[in-house]
Protein backbone atom coordinates (compact mmCIF):
# COMPACT_ATOMS: atom_id res chain seq x y z
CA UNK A 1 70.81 65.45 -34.59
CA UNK A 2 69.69 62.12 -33.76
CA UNK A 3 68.68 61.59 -37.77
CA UNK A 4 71.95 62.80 -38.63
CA UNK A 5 73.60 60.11 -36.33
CA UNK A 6 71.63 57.39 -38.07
CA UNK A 7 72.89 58.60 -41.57
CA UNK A 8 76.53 58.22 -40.39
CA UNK A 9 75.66 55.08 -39.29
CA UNK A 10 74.13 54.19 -42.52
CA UNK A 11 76.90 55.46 -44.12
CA UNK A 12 79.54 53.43 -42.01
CA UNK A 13 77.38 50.09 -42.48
CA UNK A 14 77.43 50.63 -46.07
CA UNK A 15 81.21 51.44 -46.49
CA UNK A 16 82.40 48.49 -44.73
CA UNK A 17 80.30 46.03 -46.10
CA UNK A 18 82.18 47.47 -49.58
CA UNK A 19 85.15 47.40 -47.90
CA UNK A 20 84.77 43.31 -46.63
CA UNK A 21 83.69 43.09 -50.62
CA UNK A 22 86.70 44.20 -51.95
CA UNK A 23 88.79 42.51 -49.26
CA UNK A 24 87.19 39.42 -50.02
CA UNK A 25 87.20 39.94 -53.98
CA UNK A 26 91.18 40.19 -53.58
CA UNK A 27 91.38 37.14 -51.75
CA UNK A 28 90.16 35.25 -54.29
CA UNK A 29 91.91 36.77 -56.95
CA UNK A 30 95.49 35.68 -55.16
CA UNK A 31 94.50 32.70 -54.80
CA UNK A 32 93.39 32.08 -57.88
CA UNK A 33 96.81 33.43 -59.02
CA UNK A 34 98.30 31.12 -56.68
CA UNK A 35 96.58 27.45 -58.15
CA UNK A 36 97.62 29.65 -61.67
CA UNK A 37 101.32 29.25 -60.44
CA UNK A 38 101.46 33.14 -60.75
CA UNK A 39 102.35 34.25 -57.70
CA UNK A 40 103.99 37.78 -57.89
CA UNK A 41 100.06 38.72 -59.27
CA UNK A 42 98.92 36.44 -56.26
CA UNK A 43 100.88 39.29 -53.91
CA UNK A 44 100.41 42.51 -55.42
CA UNK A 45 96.18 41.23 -55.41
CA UNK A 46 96.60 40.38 -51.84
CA UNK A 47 98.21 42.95 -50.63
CA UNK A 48 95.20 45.32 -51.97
CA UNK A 49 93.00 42.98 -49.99
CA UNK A 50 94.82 43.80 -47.04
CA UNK A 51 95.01 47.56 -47.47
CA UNK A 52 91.30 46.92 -46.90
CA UNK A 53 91.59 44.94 -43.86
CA UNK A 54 94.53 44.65 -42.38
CA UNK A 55 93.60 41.76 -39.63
CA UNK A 56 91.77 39.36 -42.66
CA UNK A 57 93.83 35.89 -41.87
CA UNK A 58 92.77 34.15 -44.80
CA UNK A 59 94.66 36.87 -47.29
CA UNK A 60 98.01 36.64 -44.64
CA UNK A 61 97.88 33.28 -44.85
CA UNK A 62 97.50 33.31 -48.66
CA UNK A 63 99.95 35.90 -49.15
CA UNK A 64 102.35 34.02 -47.22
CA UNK A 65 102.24 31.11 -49.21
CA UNK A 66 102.98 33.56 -52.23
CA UNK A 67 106.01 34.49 -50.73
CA UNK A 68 106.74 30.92 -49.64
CA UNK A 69 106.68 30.11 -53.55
CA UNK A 70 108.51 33.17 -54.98
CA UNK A 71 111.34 31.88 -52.23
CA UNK A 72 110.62 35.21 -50.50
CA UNK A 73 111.23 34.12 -47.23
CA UNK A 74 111.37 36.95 -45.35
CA UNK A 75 108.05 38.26 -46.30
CA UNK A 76 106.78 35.15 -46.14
CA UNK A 77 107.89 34.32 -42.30
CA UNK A 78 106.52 38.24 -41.36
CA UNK A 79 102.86 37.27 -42.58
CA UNK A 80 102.59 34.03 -41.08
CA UNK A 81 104.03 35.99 -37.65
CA UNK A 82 101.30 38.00 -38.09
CA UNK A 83 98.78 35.75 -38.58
CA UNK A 84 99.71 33.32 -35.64
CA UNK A 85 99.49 36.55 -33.64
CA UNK A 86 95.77 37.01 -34.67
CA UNK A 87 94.63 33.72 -33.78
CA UNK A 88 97.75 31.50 -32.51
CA UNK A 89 99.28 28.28 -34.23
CA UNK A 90 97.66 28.80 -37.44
CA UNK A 91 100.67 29.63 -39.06
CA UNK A 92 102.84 26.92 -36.99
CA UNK A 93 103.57 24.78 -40.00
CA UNK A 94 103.97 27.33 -42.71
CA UNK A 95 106.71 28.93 -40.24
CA UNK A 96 108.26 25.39 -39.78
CA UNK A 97 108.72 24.91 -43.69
CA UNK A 98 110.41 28.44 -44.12
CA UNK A 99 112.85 27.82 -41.37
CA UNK A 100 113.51 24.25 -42.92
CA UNK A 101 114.21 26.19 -46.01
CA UNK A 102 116.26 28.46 -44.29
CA UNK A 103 118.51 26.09 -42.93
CA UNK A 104 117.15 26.96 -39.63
CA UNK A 105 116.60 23.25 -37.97
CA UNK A 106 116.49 24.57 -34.56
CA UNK A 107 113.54 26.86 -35.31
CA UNK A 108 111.83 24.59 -37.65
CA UNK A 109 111.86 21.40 -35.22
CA UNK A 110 110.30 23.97 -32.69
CA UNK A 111 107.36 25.27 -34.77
CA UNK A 112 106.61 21.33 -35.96
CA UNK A 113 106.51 20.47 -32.20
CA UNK A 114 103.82 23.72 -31.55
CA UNK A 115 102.11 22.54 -34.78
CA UNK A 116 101.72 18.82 -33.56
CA UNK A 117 100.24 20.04 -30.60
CA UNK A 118 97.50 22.08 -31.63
CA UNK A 119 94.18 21.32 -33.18
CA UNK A 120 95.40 22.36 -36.60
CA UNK A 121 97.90 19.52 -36.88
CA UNK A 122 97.90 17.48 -40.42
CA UNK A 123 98.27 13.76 -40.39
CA UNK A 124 102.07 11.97 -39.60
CA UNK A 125 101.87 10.88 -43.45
CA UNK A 126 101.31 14.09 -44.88
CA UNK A 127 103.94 16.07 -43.40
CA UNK A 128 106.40 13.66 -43.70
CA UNK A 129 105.41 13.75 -47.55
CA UNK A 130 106.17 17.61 -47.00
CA UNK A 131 109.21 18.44 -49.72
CA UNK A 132 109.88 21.26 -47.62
CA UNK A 133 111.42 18.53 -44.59
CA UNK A 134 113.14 16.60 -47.02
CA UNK A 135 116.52 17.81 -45.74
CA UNK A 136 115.22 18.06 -41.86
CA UNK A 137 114.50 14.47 -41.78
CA UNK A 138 118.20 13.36 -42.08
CA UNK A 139 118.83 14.84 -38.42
CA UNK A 140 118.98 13.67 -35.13
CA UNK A 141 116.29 16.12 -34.08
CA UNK A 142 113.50 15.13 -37.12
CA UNK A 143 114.62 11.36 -35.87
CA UNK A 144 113.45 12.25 -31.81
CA UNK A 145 110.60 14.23 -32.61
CA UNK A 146 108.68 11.19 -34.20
CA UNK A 147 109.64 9.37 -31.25
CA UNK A 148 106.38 10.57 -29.17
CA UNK A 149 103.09 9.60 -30.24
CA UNK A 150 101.25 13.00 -31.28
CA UNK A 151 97.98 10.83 -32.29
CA UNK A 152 94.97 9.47 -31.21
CA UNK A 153 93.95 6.02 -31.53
CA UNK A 154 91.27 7.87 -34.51
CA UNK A 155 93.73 9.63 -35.93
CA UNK A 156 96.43 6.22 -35.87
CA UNK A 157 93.60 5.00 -38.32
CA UNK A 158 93.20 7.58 -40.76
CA UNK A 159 96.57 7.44 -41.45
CA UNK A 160 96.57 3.69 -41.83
CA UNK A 161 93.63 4.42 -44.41
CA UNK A 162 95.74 7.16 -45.89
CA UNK A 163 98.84 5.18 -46.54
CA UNK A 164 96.37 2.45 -48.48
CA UNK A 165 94.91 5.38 -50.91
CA UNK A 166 97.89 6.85 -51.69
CA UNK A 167 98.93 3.31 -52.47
CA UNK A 168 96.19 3.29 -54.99
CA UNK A 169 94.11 -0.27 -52.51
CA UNK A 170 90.79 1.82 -51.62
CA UNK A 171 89.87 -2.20 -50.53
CA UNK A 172 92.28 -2.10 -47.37
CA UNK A 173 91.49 1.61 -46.30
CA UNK A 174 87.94 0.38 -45.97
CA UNK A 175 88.76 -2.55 -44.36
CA UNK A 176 91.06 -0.30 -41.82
CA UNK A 177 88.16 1.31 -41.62
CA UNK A 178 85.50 -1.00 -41.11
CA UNK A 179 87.29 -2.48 -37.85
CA UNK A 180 87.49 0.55 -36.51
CA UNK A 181 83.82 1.18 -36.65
CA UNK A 182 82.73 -2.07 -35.56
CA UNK A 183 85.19 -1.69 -32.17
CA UNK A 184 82.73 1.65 -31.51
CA UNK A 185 85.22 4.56 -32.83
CA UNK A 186 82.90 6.64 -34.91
CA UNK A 187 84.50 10.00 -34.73
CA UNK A 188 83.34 12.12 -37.81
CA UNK A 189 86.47 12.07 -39.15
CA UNK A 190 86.84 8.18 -39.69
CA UNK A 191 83.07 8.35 -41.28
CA UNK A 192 84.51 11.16 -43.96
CA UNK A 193 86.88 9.26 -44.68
CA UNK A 194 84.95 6.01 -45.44
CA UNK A 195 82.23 8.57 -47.10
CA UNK A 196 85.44 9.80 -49.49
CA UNK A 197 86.43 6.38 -50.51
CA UNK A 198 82.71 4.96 -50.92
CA UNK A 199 82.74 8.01 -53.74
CA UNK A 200 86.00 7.44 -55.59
CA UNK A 201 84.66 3.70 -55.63
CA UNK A 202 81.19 5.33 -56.84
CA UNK A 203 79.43 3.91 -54.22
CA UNK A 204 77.09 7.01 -53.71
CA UNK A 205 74.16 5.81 -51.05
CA UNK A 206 76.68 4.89 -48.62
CA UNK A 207 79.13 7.83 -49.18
CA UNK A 208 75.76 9.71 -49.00
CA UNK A 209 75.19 8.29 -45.60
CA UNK A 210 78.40 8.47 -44.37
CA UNK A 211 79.10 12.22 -45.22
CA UNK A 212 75.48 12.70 -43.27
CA UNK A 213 76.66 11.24 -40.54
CA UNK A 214 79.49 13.16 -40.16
CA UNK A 215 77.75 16.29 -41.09
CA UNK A 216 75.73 15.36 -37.83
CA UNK A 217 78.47 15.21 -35.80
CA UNK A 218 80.20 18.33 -37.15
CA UNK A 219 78.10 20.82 -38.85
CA UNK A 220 80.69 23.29 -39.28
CA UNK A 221 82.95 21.18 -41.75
CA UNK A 222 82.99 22.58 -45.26
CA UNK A 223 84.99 19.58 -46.51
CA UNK A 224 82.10 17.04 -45.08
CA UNK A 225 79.39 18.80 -47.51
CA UNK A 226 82.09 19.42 -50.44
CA UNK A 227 81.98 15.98 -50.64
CA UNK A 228 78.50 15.07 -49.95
CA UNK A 229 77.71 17.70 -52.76
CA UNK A 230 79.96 15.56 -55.07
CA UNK A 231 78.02 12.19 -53.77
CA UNK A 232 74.81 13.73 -54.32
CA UNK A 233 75.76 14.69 -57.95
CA UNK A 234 77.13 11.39 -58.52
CA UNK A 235 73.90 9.59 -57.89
CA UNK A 236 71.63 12.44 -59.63
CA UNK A 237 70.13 13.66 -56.65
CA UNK A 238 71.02 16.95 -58.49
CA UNK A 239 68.97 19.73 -56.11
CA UNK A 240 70.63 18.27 -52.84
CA UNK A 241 74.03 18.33 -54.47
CA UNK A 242 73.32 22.37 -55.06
CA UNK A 243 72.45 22.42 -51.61
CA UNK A 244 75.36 21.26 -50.16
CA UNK A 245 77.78 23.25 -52.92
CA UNK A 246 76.14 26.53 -51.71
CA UNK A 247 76.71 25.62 -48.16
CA UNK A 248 80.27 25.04 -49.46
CA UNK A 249 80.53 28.27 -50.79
CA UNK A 250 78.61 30.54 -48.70
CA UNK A 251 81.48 29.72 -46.00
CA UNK A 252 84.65 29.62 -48.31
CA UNK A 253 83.77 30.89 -52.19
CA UNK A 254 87.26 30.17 -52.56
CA UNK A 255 86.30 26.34 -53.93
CA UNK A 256 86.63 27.84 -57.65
CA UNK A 257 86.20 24.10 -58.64
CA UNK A 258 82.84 23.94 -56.46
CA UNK A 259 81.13 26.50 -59.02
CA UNK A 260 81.67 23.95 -61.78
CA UNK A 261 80.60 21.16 -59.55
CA UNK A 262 77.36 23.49 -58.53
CA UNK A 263 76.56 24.02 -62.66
CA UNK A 264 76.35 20.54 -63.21
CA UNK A 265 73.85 20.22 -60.30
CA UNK A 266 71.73 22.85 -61.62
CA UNK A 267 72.15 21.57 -65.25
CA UNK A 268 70.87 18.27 -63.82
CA UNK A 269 68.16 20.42 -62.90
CA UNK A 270 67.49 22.10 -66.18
CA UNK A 271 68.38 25.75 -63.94
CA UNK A 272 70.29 26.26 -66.89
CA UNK A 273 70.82 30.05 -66.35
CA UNK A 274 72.09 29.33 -62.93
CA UNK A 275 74.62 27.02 -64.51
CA UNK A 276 76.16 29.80 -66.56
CA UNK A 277 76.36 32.08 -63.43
CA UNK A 278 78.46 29.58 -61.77
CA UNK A 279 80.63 28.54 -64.80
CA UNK A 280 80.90 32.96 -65.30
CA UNK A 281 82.18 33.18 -62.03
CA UNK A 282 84.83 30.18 -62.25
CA UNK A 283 85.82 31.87 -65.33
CA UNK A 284 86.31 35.37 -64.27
CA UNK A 285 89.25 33.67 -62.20
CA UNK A 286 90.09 31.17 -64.80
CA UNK A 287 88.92 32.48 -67.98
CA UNK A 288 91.65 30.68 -69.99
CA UNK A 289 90.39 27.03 -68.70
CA UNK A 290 88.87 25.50 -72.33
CA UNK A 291 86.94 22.64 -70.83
CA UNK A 292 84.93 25.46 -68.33
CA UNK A 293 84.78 27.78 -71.72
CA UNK A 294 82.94 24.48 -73.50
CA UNK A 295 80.94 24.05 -70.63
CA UNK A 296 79.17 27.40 -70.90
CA UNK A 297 78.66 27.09 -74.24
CA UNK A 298 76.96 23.73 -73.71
CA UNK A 299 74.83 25.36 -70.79
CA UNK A 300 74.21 28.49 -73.03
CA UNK A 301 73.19 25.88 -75.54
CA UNK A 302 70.77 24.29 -73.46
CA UNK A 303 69.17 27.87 -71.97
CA UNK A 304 68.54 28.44 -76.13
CA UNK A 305 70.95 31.51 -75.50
CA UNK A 306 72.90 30.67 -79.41
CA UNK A 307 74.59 33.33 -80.09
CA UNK A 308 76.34 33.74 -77.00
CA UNK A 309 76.80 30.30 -76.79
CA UNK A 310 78.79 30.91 -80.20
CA UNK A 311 81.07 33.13 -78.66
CA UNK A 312 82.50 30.35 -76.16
CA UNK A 313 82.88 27.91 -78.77
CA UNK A 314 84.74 30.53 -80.84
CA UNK A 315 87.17 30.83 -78.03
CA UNK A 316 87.33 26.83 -77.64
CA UNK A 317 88.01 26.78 -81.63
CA UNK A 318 90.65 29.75 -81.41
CA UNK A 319 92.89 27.68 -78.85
CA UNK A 320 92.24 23.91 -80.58
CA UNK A 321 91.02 24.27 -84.55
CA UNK A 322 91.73 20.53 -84.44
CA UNK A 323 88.91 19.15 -81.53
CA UNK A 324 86.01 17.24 -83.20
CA UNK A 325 84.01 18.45 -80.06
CA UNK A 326 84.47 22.08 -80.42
CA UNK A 327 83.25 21.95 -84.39
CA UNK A 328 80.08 19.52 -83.46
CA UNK A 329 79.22 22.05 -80.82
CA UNK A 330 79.41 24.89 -82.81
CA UNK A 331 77.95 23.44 -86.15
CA UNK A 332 75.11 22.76 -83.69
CA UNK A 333 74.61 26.16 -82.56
CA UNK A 334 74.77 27.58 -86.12
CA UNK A 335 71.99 24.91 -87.11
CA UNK A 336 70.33 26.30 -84.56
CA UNK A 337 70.89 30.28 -85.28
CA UNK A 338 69.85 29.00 -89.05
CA UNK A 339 73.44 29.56 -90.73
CA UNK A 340 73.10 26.19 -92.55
CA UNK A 341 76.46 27.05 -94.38
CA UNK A 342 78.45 27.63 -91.46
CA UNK A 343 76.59 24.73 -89.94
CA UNK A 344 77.31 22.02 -92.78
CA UNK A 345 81.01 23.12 -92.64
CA UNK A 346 81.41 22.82 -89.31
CA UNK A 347 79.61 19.26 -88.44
CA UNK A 348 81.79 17.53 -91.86
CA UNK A 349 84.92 18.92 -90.07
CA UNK A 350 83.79 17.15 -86.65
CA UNK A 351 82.88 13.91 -88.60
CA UNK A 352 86.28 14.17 -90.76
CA UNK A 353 87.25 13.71 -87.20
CA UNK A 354 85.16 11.53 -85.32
CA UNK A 355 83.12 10.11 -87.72
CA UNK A 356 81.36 7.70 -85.26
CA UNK A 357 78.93 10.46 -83.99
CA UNK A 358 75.67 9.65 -84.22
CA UNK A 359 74.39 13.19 -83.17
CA UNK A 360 76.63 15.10 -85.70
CA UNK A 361 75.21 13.29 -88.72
CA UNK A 362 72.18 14.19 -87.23
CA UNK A 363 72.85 17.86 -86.94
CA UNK A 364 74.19 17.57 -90.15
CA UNK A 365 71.18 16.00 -92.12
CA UNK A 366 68.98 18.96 -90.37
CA UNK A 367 71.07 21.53 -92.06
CA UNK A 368 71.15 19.98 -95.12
CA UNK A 369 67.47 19.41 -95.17
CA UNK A 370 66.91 22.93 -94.72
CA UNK A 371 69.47 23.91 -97.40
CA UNK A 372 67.20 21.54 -100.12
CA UNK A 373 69.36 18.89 -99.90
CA UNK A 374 67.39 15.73 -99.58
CA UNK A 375 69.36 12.99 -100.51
CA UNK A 376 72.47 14.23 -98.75
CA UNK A 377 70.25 15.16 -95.53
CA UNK A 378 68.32 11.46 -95.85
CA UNK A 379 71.27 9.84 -95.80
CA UNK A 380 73.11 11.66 -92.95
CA UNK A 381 69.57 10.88 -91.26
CA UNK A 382 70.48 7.26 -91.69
CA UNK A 383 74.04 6.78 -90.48
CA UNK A 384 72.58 8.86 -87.64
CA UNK A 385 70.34 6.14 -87.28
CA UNK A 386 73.02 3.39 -87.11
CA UNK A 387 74.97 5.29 -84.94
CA UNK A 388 72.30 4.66 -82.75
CA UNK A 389 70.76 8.57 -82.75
CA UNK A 390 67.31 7.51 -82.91
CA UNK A 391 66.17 11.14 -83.08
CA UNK A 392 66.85 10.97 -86.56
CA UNK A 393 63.79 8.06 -87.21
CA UNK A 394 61.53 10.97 -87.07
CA UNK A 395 62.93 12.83 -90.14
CA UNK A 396 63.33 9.69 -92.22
CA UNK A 397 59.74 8.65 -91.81
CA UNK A 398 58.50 12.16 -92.14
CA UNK A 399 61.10 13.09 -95.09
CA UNK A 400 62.96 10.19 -96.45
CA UNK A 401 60.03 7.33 -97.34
């Protein structure tokens, strides 16, 4: 009897980890729909994920903002309901936008106020920004809300730093920032934010440092090692960048654009196979985006994996017949699969096109070397040369003297 328990338990265990799978598998295919702009998919994906679990926030929230977009507003309002019931004020501000919507001021000035008040309140810039107010700010009521000061001191900063970078003067926001700092305020928030704008300036070691500090402070912040990931990468410290984009995505695989972020990392560490994982899982969610189709050809390239390598840049070549790219990376890969033809005609389309390419005349003098074409292939081998390829040196001393 007891054995028989442990089976069912077994059992159990092993359906609802499938179960959280396919929950979690829907999720991310709405809201992949959603960035896609295709949001009736986005609904009929999430509601699947939620006739596998019913009390899964993330896919209310999601499917919410579906509804939100399709101008469904009494679906939408129904989900967010049901999330704020599950874990309270979570769903303040979506509520607050569908009753602005609505026409609703009443109800929408009252969800802002519960939103404000709670620890999932956005900054005074952003939700003034919010299109979905742009009517409820021309009322008494929008006018006497702002008159209390929701903010802290911190958070009076940030937004002083926020209204420089949306201005496009990174300079000030660091300034802003910098006397804050120096009077002692070093919540984690005001060192992300420096972190973020020590990046965009690519300033890596002290966005590094920054984004550790904050990570100190707040170890639970996916945002903090997003962008530590992305500092890392920018200075080639390429296996702590993958570090920080799998703690990214071990807590929210949602951050489709972290898996492309992730392959470079890898590809920085020649974990070339890993690369194409990431870039295959991007692209079973966005398997129309050409530049992540090119870059798994590239990384295919790199692994030595040709043929399949062809079969991206055959896609790439089927949407633009015109890119000098997509013909130098595919007379490449033919060079290299020994289809000198295909190879020759592909690399003089990409120099008909760019004809500056150093690397293509190399390409292109390898082919035509193997084909017995000498002279042609000695003198590709020498504007490869002057392009500044100096790979080609090599085959001009050994075949060219």
């Amino acid at each position: 009897m007891k054995r028989i328990c442990i089976i069912w338990i077994q059992l159990l265990l092993v359906l609802f980890f499938v179960s959280a799978q396919t929950s979690t598998e829907y999720y991310l295919k709405g809201l992949a729909c959603i960035e896609q702009d295709s949001n009736r998919l986005a609904v009929q994906n999430l509601t699947q994920g939620l006739a596998t679990n019913s009390s899964d926030i993330r896919i209310l929230l999601k499917r919410g903002e579906a509804y939100y977009n399709l101008d469904e507003l009494e679906h939408a309002i129904a989900d967010f309901q049901k999330a704020n019931a599950l874990q309270p004020g979570t769903a303040n501000l979506w509520l607050a936008r569908c009753h602005a919507r609505n026409g609703d001021d009443a109800q929408a000035i009252s969800f802002l106020e519960e939103h404000l008040e709670s620890d999932f309140r956005l900054p005074e810039t952003q939700i003034k920004r919010d299109a979905a107010f742009d009517d409820l700010q021309m009322t008494d009521e929008w006018f006497i809300l702002w008159q209390k000061d929701w903010y802290t001191a911190e958070e009076a900063i940030l937004q002083e730093a926020d209204y420089y970078m949306v201005r496009n003067l990174p300079d000030e926001a660091l300034a802003s920032l910098e006397r804050a700092i120096s009077k002692g305020m070093m919540g984690a928030d005001l060192l992300f934010m420096r972190g973020k704008i020590n990046l965009q300036k690519e300033n890596y070691a002290p966005a590094v440092s920054d984004l550790t500090s904050a990570i100190n402070l707040d170890k639970n912040n996916v945002e903090y090692y997003k962008y530590r990931g992305l500092a890392n990468l920018g200075a080639k410290r390429h296996k702590e960048a993958a570090e920080d984009f799998t703690q990214v995505l071990s807590n929210e695989p949602g951050h489709f654009d972290i898996y492309l972020a992730r392959a470079e990392a890898y590809a920085g560490l020649q974990s070339y196979g890993q690369s194409v994982k990431d870039v295959s899982t991007y692209l079973n969610y966005f398997g129309s985006d050409q530049s992540a189709l090119f870059q798994c050809g590239e990384y295919l390239f790199q692994n030595g994996d040709y043929i399949n390598a062809l079969k991206y840049f055959n896609m790439n070549m089927q949407d633009d017949p015109e890119n000098a790219a997509y013909f130098k990376a595919r007379g490449k890969t033919y060079t290299m699969t020994r289809t000198y033809q295909y190879a020759i005609y592909d690399l003089s389309m990409s120099l008909d096109l760019d004809p500056a390419d150093g690397e293509t005349w190399y390409y292109l003098g390898i082919a035509r070397l193997e084909t017995g074409d000498r002279t042609a292939a000695c003198s590709d081998f020498e504007k490869a040369l002057r392009a500044g390829e100096t790979k080609a040196l090599r085959y001009i001393i050994d075949h060219c003297q």
